[in-house]
Protein backbone atom coordinates (compact mmCIF):
# COMPACT_ATOMS: atom_id res chain seq x y z
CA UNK A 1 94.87 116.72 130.02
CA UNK A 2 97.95 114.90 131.20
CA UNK A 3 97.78 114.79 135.06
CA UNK A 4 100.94 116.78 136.42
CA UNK A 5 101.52 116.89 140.52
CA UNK A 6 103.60 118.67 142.46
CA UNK A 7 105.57 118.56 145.77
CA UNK A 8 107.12 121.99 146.60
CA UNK A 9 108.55 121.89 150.32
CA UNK A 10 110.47 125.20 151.92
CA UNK A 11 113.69 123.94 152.87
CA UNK A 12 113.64 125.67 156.46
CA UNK A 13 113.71 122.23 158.01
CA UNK A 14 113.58 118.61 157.53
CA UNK A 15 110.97 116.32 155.57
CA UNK A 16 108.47 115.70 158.35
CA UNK A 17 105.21 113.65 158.66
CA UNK A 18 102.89 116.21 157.27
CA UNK A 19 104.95 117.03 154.34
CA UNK A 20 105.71 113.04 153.65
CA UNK A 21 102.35 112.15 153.57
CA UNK A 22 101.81 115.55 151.20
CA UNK A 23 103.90 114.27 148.88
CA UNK A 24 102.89 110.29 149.02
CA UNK A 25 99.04 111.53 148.16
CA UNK A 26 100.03 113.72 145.41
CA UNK A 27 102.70 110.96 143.99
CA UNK A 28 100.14 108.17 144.41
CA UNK A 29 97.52 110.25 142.55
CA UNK A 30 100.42 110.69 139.72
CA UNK A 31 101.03 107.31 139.24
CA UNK A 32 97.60 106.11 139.65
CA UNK A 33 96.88 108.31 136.85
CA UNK A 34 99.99 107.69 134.46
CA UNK A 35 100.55 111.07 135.42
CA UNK A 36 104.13 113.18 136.19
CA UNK A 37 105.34 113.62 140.22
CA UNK A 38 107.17 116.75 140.07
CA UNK A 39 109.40 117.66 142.80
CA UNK A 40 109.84 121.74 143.65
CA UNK A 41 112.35 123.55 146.16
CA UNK A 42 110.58 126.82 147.31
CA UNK A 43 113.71 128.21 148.43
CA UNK A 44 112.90 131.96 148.04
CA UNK A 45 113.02 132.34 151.69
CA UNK A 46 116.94 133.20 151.60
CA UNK A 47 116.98 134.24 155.60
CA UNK A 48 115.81 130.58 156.62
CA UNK A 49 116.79 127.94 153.82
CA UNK A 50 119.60 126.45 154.28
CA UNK A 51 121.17 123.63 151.82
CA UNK A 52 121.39 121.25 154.66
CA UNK A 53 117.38 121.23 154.49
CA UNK A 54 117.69 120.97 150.75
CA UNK A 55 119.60 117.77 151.40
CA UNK A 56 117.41 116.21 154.28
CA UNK A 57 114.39 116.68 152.12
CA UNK A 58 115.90 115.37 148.92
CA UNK A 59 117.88 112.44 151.39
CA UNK A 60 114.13 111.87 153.11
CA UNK A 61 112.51 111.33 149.50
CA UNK A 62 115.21 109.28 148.08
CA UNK A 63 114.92 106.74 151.54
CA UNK A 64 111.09 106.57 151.26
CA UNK A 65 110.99 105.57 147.59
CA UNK A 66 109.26 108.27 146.01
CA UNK A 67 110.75 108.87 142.92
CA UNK A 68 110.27 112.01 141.18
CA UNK A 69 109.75 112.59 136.91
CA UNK A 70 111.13 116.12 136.55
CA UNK A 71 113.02 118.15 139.09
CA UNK A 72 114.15 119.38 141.40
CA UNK A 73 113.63 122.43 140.74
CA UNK A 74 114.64 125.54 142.57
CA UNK A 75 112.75 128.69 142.91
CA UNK A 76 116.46 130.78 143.54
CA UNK A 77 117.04 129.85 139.90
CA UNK A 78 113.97 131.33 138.66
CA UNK A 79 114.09 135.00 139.85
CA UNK A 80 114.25 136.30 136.32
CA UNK A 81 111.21 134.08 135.32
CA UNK A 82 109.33 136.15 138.25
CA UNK A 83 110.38 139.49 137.75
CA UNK A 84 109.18 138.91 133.99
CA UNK A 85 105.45 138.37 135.37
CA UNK A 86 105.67 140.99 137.90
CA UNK A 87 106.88 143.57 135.11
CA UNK A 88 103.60 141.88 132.59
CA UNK A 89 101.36 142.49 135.32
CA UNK A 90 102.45 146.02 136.25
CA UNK A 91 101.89 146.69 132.47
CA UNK A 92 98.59 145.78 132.14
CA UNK A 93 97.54 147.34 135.23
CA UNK A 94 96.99 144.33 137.35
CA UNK A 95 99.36 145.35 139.98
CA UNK A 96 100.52 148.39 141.38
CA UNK A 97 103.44 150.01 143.26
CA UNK A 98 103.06 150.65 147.34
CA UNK A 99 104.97 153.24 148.72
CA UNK A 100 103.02 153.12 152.18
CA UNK A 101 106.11 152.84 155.34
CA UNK A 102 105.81 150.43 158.15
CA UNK A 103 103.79 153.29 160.20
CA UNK A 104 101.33 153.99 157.89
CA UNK A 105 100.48 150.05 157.66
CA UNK A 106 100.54 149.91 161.42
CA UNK A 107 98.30 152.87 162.01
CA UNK A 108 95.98 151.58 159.26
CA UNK A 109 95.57 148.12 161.18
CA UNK A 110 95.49 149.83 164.42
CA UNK A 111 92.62 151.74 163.52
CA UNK A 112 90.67 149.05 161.66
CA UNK A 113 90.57 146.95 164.74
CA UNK A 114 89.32 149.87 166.65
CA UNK A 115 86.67 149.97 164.47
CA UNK A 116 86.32 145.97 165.08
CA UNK A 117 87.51 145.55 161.28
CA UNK A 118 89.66 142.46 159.38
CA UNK A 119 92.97 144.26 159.36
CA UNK A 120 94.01 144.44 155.60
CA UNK A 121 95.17 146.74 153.41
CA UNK A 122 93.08 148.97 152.24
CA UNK A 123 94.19 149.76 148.84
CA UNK A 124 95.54 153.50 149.31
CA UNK A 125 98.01 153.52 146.93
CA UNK A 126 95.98 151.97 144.30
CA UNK A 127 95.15 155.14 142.45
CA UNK A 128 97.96 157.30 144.45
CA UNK A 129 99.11 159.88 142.00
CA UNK A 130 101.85 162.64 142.27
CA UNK A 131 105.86 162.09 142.82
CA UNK A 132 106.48 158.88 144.66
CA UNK A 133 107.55 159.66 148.63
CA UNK A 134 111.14 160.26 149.21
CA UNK A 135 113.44 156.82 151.23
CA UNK A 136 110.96 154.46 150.52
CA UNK A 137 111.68 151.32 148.15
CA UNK A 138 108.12 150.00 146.83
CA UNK A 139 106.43 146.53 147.23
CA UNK A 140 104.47 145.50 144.60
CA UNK A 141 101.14 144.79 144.68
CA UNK A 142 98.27 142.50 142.66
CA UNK A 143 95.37 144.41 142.03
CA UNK A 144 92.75 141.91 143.51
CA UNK A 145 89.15 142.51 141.45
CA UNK A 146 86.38 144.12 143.69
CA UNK A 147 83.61 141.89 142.79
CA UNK A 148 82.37 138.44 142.53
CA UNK A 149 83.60 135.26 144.12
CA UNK A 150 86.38 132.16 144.06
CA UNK A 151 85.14 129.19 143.52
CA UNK A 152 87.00 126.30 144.63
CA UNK A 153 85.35 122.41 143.69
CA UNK A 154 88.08 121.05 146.24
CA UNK A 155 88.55 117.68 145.64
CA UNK A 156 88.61 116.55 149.21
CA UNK A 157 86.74 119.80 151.10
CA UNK A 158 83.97 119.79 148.51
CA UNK A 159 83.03 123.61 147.08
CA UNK A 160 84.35 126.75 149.24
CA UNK A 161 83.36 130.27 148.12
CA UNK A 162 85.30 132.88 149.13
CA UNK A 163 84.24 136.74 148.23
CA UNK A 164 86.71 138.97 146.58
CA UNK A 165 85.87 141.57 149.02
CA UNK A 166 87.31 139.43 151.96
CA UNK A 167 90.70 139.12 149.75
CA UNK A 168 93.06 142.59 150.11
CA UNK A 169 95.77 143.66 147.76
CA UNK A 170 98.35 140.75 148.53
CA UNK A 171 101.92 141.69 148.24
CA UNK A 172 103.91 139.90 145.01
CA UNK A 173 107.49 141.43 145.16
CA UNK A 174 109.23 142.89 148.43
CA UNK A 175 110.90 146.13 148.54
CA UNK A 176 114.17 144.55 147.41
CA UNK A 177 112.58 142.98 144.25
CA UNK A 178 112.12 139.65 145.40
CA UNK A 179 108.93 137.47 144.62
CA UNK A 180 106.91 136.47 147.51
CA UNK A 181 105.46 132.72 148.09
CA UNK A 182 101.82 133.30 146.12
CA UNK A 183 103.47 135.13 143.13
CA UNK A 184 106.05 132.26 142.59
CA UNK A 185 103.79 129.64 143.51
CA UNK A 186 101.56 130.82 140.50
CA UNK A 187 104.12 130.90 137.78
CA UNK A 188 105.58 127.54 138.89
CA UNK A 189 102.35 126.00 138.67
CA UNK A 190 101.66 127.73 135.64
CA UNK A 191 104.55 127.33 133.43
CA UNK A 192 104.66 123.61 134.76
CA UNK A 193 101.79 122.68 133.66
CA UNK A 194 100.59 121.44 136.95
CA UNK A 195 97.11 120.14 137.01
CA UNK A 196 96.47 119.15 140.29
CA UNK A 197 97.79 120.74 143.31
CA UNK A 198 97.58 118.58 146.41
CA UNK A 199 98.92 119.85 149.49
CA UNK A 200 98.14 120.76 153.36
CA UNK A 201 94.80 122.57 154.34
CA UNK A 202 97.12 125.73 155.43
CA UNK A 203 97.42 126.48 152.15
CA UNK A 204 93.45 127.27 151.79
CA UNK A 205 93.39 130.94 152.34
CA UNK A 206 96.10 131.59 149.91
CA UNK A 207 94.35 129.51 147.25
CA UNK A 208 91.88 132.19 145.96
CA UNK A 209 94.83 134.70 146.19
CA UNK A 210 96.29 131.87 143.71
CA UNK A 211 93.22 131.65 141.66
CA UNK A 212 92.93 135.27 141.01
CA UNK A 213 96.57 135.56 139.89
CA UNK A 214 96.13 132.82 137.86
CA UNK A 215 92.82 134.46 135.94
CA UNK A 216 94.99 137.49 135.59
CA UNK A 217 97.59 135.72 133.64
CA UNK A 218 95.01 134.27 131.59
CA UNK A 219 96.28 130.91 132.63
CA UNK A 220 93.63 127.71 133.24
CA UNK A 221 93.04 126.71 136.79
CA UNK A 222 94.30 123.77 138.34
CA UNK A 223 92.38 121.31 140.44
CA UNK A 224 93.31 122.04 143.87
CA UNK A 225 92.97 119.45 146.84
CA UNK A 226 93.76 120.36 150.54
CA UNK A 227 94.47 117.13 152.78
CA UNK A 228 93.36 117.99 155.99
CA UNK A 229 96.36 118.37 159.01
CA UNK A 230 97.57 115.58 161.01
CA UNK A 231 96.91 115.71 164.74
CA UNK A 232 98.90 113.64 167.86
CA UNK A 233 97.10 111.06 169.83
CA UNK A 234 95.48 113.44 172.06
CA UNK A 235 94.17 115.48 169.35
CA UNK A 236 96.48 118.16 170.06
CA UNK A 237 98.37 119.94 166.62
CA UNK A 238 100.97 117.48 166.52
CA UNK A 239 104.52 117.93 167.84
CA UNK A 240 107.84 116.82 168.21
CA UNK A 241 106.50 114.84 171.14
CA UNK A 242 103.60 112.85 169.10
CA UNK A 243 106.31 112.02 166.09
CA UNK A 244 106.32 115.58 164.27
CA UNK A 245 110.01 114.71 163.39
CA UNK A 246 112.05 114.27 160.25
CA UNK A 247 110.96 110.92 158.30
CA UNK A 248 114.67 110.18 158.33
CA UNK A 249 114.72 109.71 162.28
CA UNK A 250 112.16 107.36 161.31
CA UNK A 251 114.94 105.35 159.48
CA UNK A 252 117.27 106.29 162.89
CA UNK A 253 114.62 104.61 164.80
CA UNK A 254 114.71 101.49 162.70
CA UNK A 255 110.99 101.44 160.88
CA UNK A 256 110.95 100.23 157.03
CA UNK A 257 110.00 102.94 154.60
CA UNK A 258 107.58 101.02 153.49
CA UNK A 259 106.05 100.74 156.63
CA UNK A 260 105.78 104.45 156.71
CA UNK A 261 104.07 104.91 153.69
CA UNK A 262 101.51 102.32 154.17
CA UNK A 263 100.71 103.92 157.61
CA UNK A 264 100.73 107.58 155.88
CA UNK A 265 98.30 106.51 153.04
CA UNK A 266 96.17 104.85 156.02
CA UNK A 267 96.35 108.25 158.33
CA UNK A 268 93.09 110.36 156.28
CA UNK A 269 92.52 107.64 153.21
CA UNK A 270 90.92 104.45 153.40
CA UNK A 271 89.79 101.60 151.28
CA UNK A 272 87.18 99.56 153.18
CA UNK A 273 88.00 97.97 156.40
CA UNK A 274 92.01 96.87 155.03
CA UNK A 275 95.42 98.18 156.91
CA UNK A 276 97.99 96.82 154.73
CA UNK A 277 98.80 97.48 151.73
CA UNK A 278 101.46 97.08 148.93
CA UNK A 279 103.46 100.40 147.17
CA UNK A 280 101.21 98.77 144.10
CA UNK A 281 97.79 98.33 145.68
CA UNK A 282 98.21 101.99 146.91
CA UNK A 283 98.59 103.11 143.23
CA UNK A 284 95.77 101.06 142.01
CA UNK A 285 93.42 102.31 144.96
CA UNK A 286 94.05 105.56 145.89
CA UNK A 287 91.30 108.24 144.93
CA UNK A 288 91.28 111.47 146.41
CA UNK A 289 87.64 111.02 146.94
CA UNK A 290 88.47 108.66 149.65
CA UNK A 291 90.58 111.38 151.50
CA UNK A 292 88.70 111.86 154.98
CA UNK A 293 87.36 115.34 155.40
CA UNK A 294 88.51 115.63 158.89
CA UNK A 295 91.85 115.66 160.53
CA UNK A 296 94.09 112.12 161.61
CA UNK A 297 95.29 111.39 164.63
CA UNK A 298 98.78 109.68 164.34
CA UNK A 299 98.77 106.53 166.34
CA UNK A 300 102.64 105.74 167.29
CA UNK A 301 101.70 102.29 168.09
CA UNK A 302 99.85 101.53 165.24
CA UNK A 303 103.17 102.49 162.91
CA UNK A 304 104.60 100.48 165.37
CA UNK A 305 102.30 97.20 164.67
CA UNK A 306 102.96 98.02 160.90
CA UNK A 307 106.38 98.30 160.91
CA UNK A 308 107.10 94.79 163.05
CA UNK A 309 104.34 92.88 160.28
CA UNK A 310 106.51 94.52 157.33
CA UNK A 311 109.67 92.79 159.11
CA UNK A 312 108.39 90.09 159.72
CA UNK A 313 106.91 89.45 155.95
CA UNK A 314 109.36 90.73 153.86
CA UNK A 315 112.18 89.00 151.90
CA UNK A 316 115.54 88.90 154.21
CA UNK A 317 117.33 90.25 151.14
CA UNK A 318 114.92 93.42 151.39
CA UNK A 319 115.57 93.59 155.11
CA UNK A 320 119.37 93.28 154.53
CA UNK A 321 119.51 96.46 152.48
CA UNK A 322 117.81 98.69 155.26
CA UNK A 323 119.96 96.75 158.10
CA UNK A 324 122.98 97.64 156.46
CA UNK A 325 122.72 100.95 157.37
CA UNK A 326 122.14 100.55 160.58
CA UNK A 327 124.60 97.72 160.86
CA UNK A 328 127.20 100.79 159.48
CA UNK A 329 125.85 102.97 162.73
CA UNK A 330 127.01 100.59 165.43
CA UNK A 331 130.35 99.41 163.97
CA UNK A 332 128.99 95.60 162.93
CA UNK A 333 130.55 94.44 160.34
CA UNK A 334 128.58 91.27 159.03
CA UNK A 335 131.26 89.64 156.53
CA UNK A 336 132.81 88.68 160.36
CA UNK A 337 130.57 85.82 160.57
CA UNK A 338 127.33 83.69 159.42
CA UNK A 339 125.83 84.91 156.66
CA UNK A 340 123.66 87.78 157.26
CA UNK A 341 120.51 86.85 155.38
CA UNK A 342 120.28 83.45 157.75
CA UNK A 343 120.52 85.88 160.71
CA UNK A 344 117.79 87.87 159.65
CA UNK A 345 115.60 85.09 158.80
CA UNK A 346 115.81 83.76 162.99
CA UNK A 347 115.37 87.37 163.66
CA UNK A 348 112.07 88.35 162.00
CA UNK A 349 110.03 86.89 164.17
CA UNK A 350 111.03 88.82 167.20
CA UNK A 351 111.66 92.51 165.72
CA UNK A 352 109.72 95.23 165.91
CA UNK A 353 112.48 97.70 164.47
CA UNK A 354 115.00 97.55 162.77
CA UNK A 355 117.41 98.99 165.53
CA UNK A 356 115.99 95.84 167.65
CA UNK A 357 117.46 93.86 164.75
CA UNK A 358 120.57 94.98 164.43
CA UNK A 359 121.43 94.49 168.26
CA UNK A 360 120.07 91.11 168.05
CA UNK A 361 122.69 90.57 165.36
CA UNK A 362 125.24 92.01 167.48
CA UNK A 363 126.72 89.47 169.10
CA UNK A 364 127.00 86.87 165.95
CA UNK A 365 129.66 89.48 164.65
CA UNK A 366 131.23 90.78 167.58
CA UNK A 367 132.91 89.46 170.42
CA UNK A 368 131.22 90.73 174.12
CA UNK A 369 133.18 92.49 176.30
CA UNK A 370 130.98 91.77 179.69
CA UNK A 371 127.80 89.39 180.55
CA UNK A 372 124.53 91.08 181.42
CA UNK A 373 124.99 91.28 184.97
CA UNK A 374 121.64 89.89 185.84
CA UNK A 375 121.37 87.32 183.37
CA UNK A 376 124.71 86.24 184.73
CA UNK A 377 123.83 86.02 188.09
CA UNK A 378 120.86 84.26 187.51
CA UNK A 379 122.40 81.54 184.81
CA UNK A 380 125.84 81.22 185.34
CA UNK A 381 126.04 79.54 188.77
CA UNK A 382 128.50 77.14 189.81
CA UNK A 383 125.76 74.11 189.73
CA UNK A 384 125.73 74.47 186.18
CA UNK A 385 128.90 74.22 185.76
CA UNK A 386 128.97 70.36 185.19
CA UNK A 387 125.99 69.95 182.60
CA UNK A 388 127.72 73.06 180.80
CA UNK A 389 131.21 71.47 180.81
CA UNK A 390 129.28 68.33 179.46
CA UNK A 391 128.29 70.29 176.72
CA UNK A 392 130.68 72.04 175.18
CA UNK A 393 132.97 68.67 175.27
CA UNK A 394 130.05 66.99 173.38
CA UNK A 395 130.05 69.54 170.87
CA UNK A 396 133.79 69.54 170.44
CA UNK A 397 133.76 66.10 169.34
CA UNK A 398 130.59 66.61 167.20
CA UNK A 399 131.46 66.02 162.70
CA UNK A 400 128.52 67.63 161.50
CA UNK A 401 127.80 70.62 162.59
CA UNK A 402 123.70 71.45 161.94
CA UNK A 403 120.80 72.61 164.29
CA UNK A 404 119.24 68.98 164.39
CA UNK A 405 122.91 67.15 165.85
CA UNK A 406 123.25 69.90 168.11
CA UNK A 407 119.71 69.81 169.30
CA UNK A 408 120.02 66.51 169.95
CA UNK A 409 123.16 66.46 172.09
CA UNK A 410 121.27 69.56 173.90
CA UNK A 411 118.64 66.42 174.84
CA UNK A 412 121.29 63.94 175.46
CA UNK A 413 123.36 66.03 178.32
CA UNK A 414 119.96 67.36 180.02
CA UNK A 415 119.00 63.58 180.71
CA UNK A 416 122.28 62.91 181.63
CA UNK A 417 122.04 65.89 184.47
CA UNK A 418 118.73 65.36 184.84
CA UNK A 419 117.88 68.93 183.71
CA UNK A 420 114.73 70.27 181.88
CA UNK A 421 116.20 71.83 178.83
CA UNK A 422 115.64 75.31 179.63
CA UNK A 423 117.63 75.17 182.57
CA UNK A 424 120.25 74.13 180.20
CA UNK A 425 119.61 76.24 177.34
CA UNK A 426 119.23 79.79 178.99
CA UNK A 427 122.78 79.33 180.50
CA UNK A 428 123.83 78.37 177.00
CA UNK A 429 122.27 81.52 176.01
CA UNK A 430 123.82 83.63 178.21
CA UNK A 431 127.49 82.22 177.72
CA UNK A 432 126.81 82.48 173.67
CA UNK A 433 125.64 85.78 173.73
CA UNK A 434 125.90 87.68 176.63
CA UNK A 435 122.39 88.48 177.43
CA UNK A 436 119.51 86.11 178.58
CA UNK A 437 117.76 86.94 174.71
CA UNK A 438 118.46 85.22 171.56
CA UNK A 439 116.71 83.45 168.80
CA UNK A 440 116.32 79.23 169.94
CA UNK A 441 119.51 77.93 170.95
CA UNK A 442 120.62 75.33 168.49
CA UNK A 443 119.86 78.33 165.52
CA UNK A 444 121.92 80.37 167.54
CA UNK A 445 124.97 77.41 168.13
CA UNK A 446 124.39 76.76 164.49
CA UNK A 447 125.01 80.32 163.05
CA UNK A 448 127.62 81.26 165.63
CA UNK A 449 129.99 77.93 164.45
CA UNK A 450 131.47 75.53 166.23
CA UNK A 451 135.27 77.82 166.89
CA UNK A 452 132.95 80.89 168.11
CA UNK A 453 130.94 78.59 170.32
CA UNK A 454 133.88 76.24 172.01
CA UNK A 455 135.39 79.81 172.50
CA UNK A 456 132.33 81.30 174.38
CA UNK A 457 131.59 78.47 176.59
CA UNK A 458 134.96 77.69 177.73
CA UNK A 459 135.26 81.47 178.43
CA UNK A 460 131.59 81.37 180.82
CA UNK A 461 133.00 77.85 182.53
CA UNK A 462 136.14 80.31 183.76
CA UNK A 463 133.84 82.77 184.26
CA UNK A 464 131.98 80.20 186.75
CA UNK A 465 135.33 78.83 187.95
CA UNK A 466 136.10 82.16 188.87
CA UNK A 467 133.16 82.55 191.09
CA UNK A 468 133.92 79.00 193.40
């Protein structure tokens, strides 16, 4: 049996943490298995999906890497496929029609929890005979067998047994004809050929539902696995406020997809005592039998630490294509100076995000409108003015233009002033760039060029002028 996975999100929001890491395990366990990722839209929920969630979910896959074989496909464009199975099982007297109003199912609840009963239906329309009652468009319902038990050999929660006499009459079409989730669920799964369904530990009570459909249909039964739910630091159901956001404000927050997924495989799989891991080793590694039974708590700082070693090892050419985009967001255009790929490489070092990195390239492409006003008053003080005038007419006259010549005239006009070479430097800094931060000071010179430079300096000596 060919192993076939599926991701089938409800666009009613964006691609969040939960559902990324959803998808990653059952896309891993594809391609550790030579198997097929599909990718599903249950979109059947016409009152809440919207195509703008269609879009972030398909934008969120597409930025995290995971490629799918076959899809997407939508459930809106399978109604007739679902009626089909609704009318088959209607015909062989697996489901029934419910005439029963809102009142009667509220009454019937009301009463069973008086009576300190599960509130369910209670099948009374099962075997109703006689006319149909008058103003009342019927659900439909699966006829859900009396006895025995669902078995489920979960691949990560180990065997659950549920009794059919806990399971009531589920609903598979509304009033209007539509399918509900567990009816369409089933034929997807069915008709493509899933054999593994990973997914969220919500999804436990409806698998028996599933299950029994699925018998009913005469269909085999898939695999199931349920991943158990992610939780924020303080063990709280995680939120907005613990990173329960959209994996593309992720991206707006400057992290490396890459980083992501190796901190979603690591948050409820392991494999021994190691953190980091290629797309590749995942693939090669991942078993679902190494899928921790209880819940992960997401660790912000820990994506954090991943996310600043990712920078800092990957190739600047790799880094380039994710910068770009945020490069885009802030206006910088990086053909206006040094090449881009050397201004990564002296950034690396010091970024934890992307966002840090693209303001650190800031000021190589764009021209500063002010000085940090404390870095200013702190460096750019009249008795600098000398050493810094020194400078800049050194570098005027210097032919080759490279970190080591400018380096060494850096030397050459602190022993002149009799300066320690931060005291030079910083104030170099801060006339260069505008800010009291930047990668070492002859890099910086260097990449800036020698126009760019002359310009800047001259500009901080009036600047200091100005202050006498």
């Amino acid at each position: 049996m060919k192993t076939r996975t599926r991701f089938a999100p409800s666009p009613t929001g964006y691609l969040h943490i939960g559902g990324a890491r959803t998808a990653l395990f059952s896309w891993l366990y594809a391609r550790h298995h030579g198997g097929a990722f599909i990718l599903r839209i249950e979109d059947t929920d016409l009152e809440r999906s919207t195509p703008e969630s269609v879009n972030a979910i398909l934008e969120g896959m597409t930025w995290i890497g995971l490629e799918y074989d076959e899809g997407p496909f939508y459930q809106t464009k399978r109604f007739d496929r679902y009626e089909a199975v609704i009318q088959k099982l209607l015909t062989e007297d697996k489901a029934y029609k419910c005439y029963c109003s809102k009142e009667e199912l509220t009454t019937m609840r009301e009463a069973q929890k008086a009576n300190k009963q599960k509130p369910r239906y209670d099948g009374r329309c099962r075997h109703r005979t006689g006319p149909p009652p008058a103003g009342i468009k019927p659900v439909v319902r699966f006829k859900n067998p009396f006895a025995g038990a669902v078995i489920i050999d979960d691949l990560v929660k180990g065997r659950v047994v549920i009794q059919n006499t806990e399971l009531d009459d589920l609903i598979i079409a509304r009033g209007d004809g539509s399918p509900t989730y567990n009816l369409t669920v089933v034929v997807d799964d069915l008709e493509m050929g899933i054999s593994h369904v990973i997914r969220g530990d919500d999804h436990l009570n409806n698998t028996p539902r599933q299950i029994n459909i699925l018998k009913a249909l005469g269909a085999d039964i898939p695999f199931y696995a349920h991943l158990p739910m992610i939780l924020g630091p303080d063990g709280s159901r995680l939120s907005k406020r613990h990173g329960a956001v959209s994996v593309l404000q992720y991206r707006e927050e400057g992290y490396l997809p890459e980083a992501l997924l190796n901190y979603l495989a690591r948050l409820g799989w392991s494999h021994g005592d190691q953190e980091v891991f290629s797309i590749d080793e995942m693939i090669q590694l991942f078993s679902l039998e190494k899928v921790n039974k209880a819940a992960a708590a997401f660790n912000p700082e820990k994506l954090l630490w991943l996310n600043q070693h990712y920078i800092k090892e990957s190739d600047p050419a790799h880094i380039a294509h994710h910068l770009s985009w945020h490069l885009g967001q802030r206006d910088i255009d990086p053909s206006n100076g040094p090449e881009l790929l050397d201004v990564i490489q002296t950034l690396q070092e010091r970024s934890k995000t992307l966002v840090e990195m693209a303001e650190g390239c800031r000021f190589f492409y764009q021209a500063f409108e002010s000085y940090d006003e404390k870095a200013a008053r702190k460096n750019l003080k009249p008795t600098i003015q000398a050493p810094l005038q020194d400078f800049r007419d050194k570098l005027e006259k210097l032919s080759k233009w490279d970190q080591e010549q400018i380096h060494k005239l850096l030397e050459l006009t602190c022993e002149a002033h009799e300066l320690k070479l931060g005291k030079l430097a910083q104030p170099i800094r801060v006339a260069v760039a505008g800010c009291a931060v930047s990668p070492p000071i002859d890099i910086t010179l260097k990449l800036l060029g020698k126009e760019t430079v002359i310009s800047r300096l001259d500009r901080a000596l009036i600047y200091i002028k100005d202050l006498t």
